[in-house]
Protein backbone atom coordinates (compact mmCIF):
# COMPACT_ATOMS: atom_id res chain seq x y z
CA UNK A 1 2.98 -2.80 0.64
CA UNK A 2 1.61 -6.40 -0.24
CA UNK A 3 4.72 -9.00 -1.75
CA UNK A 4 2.85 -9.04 -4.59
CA UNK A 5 4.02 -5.01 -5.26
CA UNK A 6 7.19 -5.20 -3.65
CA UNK A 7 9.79 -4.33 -6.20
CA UNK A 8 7.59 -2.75 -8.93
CA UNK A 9 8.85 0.95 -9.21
CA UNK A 10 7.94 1.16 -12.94
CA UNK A 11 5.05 1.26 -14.84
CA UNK A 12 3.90 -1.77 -16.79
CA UNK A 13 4.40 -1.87 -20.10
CA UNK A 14 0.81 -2.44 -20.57
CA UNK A 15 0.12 0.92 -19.40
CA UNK A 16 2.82 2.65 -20.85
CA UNK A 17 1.14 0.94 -24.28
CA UNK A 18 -2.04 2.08 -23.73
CA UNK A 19 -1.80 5.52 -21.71
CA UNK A 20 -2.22 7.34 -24.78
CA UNK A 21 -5.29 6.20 -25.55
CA UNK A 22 -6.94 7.94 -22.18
CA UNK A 23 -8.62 11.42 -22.81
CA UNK A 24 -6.77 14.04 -21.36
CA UNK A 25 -10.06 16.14 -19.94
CA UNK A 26 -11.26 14.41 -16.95
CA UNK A 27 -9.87 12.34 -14.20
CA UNK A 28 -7.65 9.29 -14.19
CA UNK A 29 -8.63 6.50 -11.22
CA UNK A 30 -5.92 4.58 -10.23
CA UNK A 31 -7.32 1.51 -8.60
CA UNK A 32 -6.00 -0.19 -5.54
CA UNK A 33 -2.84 1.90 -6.59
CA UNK A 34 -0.49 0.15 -4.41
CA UNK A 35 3.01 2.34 -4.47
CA UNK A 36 1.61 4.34 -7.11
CA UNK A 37 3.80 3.51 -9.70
CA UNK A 38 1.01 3.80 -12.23
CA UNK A 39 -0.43 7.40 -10.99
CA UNK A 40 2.95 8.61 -11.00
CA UNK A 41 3.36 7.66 -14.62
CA UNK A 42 0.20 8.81 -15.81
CA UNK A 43 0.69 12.45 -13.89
CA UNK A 44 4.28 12.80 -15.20
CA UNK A 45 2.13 12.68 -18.70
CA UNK A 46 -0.37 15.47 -17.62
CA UNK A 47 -2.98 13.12 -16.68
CA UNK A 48 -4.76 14.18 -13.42
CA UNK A 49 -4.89 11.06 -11.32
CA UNK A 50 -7.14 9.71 -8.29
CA UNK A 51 -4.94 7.28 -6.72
CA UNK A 52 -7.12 4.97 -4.53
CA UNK A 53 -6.08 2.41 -1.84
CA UNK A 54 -6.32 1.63 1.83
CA UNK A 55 -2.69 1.88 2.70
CA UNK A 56 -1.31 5.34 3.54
CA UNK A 57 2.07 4.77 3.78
CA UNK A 58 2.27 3.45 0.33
CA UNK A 59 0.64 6.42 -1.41
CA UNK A 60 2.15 9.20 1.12
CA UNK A 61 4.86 9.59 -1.85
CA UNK A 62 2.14 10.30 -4.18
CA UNK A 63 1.76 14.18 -3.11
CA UNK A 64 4.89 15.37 -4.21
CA UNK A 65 3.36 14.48 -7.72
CA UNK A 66 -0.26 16.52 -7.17
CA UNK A 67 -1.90 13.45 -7.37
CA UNK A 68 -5.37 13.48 -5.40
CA UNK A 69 -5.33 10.76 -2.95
CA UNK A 70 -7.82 8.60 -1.23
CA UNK A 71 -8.39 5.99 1.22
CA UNK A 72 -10.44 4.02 0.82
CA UNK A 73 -12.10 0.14 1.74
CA UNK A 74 -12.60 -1.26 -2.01
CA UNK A 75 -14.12 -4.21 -0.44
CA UNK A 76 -16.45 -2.89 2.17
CA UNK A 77 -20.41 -3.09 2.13
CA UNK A 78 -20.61 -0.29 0.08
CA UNK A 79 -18.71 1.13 -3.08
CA UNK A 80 -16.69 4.53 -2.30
CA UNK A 81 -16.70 5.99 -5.21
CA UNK A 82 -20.62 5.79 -6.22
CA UNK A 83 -21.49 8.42 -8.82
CA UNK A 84 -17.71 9.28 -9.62
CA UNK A 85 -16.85 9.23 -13.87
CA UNK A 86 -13.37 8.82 -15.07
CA UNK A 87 -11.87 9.24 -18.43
CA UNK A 88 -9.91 6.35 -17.91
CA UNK A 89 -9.30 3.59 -15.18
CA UNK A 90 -6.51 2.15 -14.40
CA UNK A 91 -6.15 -1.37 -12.22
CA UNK A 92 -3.07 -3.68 -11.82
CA UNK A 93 -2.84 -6.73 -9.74
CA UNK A 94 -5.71 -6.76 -8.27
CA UNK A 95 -9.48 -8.14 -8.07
CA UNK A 96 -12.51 -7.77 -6.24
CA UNK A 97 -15.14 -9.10 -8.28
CA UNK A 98 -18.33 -7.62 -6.56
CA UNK A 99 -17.79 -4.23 -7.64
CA UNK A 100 -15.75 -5.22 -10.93
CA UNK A 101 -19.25 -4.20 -13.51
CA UNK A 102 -18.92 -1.27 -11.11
CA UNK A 103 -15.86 -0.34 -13.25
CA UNK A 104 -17.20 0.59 -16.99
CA UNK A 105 -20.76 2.52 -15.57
CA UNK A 106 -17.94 4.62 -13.97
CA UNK A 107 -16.11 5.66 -17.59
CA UNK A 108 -17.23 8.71 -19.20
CA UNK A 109 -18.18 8.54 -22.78
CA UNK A 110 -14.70 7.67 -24.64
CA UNK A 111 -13.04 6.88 -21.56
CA UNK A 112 -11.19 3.88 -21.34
CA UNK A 113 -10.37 0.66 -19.39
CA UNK A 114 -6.73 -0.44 -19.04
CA UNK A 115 -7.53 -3.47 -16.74
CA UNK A 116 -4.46 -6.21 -15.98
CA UNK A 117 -3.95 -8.93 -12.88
CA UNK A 118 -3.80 -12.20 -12.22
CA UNK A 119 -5.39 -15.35 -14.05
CA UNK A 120 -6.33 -18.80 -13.64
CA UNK A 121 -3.00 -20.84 -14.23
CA UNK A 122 -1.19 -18.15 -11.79
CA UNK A 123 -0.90 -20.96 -8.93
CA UNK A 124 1.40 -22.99 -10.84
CA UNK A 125 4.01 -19.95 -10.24
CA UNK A 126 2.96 -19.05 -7.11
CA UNK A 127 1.03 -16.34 -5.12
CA UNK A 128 -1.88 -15.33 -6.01
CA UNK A 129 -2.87 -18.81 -6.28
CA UNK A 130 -6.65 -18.84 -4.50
CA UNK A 131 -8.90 -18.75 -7.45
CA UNK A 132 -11.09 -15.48 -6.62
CA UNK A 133 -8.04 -13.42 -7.00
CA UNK A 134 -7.46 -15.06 -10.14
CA UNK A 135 -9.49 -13.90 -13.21
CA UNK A 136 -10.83 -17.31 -15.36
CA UNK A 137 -10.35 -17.76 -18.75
CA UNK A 138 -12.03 -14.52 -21.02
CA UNK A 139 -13.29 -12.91 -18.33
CA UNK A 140 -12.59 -9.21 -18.88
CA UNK A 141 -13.76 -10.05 -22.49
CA UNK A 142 -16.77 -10.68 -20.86
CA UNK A 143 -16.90 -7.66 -18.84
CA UNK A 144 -16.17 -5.32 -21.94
CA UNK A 145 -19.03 -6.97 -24.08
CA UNK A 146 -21.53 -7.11 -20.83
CA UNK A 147 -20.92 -3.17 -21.13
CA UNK A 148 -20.76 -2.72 -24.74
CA UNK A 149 -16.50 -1.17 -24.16
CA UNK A 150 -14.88 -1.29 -27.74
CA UNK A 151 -11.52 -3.93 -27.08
CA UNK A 152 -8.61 -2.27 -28.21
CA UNK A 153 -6.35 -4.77 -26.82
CA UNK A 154 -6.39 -8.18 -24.96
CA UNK A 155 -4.27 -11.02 -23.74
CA UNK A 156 -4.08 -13.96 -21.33
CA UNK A 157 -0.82 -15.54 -21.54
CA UNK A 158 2.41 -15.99 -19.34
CA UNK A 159 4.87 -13.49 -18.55
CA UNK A 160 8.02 -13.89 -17.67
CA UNK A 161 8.96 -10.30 -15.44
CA UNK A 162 8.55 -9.03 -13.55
CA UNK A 163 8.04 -12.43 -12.17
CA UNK A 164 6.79 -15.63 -13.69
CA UNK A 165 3.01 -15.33 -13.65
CA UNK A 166 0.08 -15.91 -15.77
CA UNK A 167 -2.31 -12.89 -16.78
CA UNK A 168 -4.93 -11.30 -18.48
CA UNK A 169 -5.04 -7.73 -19.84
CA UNK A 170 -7.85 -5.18 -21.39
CA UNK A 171 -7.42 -2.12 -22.78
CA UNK A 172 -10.87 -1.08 -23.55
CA UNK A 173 -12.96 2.12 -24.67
CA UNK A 174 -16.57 2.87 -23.53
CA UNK A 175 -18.23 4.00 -26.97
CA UNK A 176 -17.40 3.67 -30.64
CA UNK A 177 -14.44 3.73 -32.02
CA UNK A 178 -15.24 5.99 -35.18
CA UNK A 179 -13.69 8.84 -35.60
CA UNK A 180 -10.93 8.22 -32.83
CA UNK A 181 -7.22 9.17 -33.48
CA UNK A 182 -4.99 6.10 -34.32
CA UNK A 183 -2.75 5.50 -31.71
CA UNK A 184 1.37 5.53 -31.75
CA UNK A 185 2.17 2.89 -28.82
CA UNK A 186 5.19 2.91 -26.70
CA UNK A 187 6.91 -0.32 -25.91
């Protein structure tokens, strides 16, 4: 497990705040899930969860949670999970901007984007500090309106835990809003 994931046993907050707003029919992706903090939340809510990464070890806990589980290179030649649709995905702490318009072609109608990592400013407190880790200023608000996602939710701004750290958060819904259920948010 990376330093940057060392330590986080608990979902964010921003997922906690959001969950709800993922259908329950269809499959939850976990991106680049890390220790699977996230899949592990989302399951314990009746989600069922894809947890993707390349490190086995981290995600061996996963499957005493029946979370699916695969390995996968997110940065290789070619995208794994071509043709696969999610009613929500879920990514934390990390970027790889060739596939990232990958992400909302891969949402089902109503599904939605909860989307949170690193952003430019983050060097100033440390690691990640190169700037293609680091997402500039707006630009998941740029990715939601290149793919016509509904914005629920967004910030860029400094946190303070679980370490000092600058980000930027989404929570976003492929489709129109009418007619959805208001939300009660956690947190």
């Amino acid at each position: 497990m990376s330093s940057l994931h060392a330590g986080l046993t608990d979902a964010s907050a921003w997922l906690k705040r959001f969950a709800p707003a993922i259908p329950k029919d269809g499959m939850v992706l976990d991106l680049a899930a890390g220790s699977g903090r996230h899949s592990i939340y989302l399951a314990k809510l009746g989600y069922c969860v894809l947890a993707v990464d390349r490190d086995f070890s981290a995600l061996e806990p996963l499957e005493d949670y029946s979370i699916e589980i695969a390995l996968l290179d997110l940065e290789g030649e070619k995208w794994p999970l071509q043709n696969r649709q999610f009613s929500g995905i879920v990514v934390s702490n990390y970027l790889y901007r060739p596939y990232l318009d990958l992400l909302p072609e891969m949402l089902l109608e109503g599904g939605v984007l909860i989307y949170e990592t690193f952003a430019h400013g983050n060097a100033e407190f440390g690691k990640p500090s190169n700037p293609h880790f680091l997402l500039n200023p707006g630009e998941l608000l740029s990715l939601a309106d290149r793919h016509g996602l509904q914005v629920l939710a967004y910030e860029d701004i400094y946190v303070d835990r679980p370490k000092p750290a600058r980000i930027q958060r989404i929570c976003a819904v492929k489709g129109s809003l009418k007619g959805r259920i208001p939300l009660q948010f956690v947190g």
